[in-house]
C-alpha atoms as a PDB file:
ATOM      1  CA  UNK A   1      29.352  51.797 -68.691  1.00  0.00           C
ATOM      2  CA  UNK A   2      26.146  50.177 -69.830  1.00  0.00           C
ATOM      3  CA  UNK A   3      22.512  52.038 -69.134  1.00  0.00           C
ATOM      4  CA  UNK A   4      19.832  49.876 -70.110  1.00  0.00           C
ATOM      5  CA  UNK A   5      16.370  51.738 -70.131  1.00  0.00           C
ATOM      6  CA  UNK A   6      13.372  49.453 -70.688  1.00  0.00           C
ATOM      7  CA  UNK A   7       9.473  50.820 -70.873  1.00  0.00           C
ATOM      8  CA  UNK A   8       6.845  48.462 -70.162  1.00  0.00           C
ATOM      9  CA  UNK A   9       3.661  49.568 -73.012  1.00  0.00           C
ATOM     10  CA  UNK A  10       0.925  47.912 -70.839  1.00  0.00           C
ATOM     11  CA  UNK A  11       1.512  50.103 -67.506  1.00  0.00           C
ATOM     12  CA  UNK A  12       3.242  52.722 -65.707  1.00  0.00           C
ATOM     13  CA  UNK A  13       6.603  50.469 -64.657  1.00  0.00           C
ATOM     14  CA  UNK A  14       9.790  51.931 -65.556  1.00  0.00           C
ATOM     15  CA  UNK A  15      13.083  49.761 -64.946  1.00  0.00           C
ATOM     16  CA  UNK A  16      15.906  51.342 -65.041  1.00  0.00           C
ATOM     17  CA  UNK A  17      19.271  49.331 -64.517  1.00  0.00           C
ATOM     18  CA  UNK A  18      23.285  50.600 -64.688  1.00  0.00           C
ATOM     19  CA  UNK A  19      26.122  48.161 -64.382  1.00  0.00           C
ATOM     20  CA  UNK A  20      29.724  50.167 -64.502  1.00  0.00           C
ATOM     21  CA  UNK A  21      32.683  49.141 -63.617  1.00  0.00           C
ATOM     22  CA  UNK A  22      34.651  50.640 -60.629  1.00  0.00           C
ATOM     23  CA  UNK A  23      37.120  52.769 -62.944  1.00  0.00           C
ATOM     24  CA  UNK A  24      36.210  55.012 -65.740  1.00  0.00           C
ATOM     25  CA  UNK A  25      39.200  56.598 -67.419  1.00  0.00           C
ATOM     26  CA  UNK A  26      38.768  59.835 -69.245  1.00  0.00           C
ATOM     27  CA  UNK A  27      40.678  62.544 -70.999  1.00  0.00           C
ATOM     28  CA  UNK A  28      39.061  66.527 -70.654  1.00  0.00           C
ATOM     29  CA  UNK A  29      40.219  69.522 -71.019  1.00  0.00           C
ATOM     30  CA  UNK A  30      37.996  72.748 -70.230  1.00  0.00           C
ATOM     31  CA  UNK A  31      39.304  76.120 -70.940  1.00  0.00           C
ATOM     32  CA  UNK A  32      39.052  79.370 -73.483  1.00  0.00           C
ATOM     33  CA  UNK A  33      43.051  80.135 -72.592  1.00  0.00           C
ATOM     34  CA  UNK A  34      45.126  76.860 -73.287  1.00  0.00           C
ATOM     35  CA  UNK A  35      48.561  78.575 -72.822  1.00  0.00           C
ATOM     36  CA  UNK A  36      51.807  76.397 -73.566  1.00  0.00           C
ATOM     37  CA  UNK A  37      52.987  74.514 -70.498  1.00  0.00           C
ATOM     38  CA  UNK A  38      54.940  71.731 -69.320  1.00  0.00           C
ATOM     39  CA  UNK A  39      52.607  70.348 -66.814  1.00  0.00           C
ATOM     40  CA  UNK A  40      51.743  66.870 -67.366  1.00  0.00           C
ATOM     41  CA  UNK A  41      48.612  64.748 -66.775  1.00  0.00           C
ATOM     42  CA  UNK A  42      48.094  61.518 -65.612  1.00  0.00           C
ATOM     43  CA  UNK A  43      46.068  59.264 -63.255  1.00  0.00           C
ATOM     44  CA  UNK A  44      45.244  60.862 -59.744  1.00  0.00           C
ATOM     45  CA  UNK A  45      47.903  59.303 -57.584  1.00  0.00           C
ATOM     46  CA  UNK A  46      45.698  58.520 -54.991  1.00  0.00           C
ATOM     47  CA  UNK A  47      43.983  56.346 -56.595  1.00  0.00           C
ATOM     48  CA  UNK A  48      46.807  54.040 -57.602  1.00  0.00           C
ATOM     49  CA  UNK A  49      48.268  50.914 -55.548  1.00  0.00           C
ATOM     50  CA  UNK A  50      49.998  47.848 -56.165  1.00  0.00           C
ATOM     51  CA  UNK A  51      46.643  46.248 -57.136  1.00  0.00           C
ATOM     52  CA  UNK A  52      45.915  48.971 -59.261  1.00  0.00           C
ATOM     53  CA  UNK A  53      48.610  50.293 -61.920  1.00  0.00           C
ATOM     54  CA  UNK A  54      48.261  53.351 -64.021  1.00  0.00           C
ATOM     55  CA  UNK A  55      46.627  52.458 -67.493  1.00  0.00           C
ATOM     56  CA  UNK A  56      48.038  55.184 -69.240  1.00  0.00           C
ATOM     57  CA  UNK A  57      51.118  57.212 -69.288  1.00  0.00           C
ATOM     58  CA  UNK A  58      51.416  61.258 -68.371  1.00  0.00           C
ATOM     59  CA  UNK A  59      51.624  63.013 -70.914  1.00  0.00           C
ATOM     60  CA  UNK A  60      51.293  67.347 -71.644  1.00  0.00           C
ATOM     61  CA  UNK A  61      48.116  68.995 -73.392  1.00  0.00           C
ATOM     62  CA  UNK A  62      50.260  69.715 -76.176  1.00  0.00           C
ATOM     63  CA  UNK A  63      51.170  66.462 -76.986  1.00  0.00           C
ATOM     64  CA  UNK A  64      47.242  65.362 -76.447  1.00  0.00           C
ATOM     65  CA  UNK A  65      46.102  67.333 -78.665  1.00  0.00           C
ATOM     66  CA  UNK A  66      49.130  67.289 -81.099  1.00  0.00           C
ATOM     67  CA  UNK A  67      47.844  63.360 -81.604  1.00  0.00           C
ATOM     68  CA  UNK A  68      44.347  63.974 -81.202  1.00  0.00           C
ATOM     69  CA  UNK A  69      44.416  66.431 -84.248  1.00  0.00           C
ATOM     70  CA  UNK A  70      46.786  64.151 -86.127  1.00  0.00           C
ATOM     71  CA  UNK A  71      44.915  60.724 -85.625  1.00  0.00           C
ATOM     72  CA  UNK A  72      41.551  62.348 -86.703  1.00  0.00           C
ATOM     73  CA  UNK A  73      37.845  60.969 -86.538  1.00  0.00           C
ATOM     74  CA  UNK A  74      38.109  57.185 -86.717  1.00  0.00           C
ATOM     75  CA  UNK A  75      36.077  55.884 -84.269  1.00  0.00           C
ATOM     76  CA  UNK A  76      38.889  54.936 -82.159  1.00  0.00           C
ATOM     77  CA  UNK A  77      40.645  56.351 -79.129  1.00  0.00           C
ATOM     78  CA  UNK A  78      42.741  58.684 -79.145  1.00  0.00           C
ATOM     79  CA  UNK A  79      43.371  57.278 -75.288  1.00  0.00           C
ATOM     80  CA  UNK A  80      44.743  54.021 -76.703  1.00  0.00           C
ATOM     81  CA  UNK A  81      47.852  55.736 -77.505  1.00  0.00           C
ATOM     82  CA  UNK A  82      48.868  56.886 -73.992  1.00  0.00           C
ATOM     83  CA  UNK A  83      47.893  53.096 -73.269  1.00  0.00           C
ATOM     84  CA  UNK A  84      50.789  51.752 -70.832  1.00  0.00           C
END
């Protein structure tokens, strides 16, 4: 997503312009109580079609978070793993 935010100094005008594209992918998990399971996680299937293929693969918290903690703070994503 790009947010561009631009002030004009001579008067009041604010522009304010977002371009994003139609998908966003993103990887959260909320909770105090992350208890072992064998669930997995993947793209919501209704958004899926012929046109549009998963990007990225299912895959369990555990195994998230086992490669999130093991490919540390790089500046890269830990997303481009899961990458189909």
């Amino acid at each position: 997503m790009l947010f561009s935010l631009s002030q004009m100094t001579d008067s009041k005008a604010l522009n304010t312009e977002v371009l994003a594209s139609p998908k966003v992918s993103v990887a959260s998990f909320f909770g105090t109580n992350m208890q072992p399971t064998s669930r997995l996680y993947g793209p919501i299937m209704e958004s899926l079609s012929e046109n549009s293929p998963p990007k990225y693969k299912e895959t369990t918290i555990k195994d998230y978070v086992a490669h999130f903690n093991a490919k540390g703070l790089d500046e890269t994503s830990a997303l481009d793993y899961f990458k189909l």
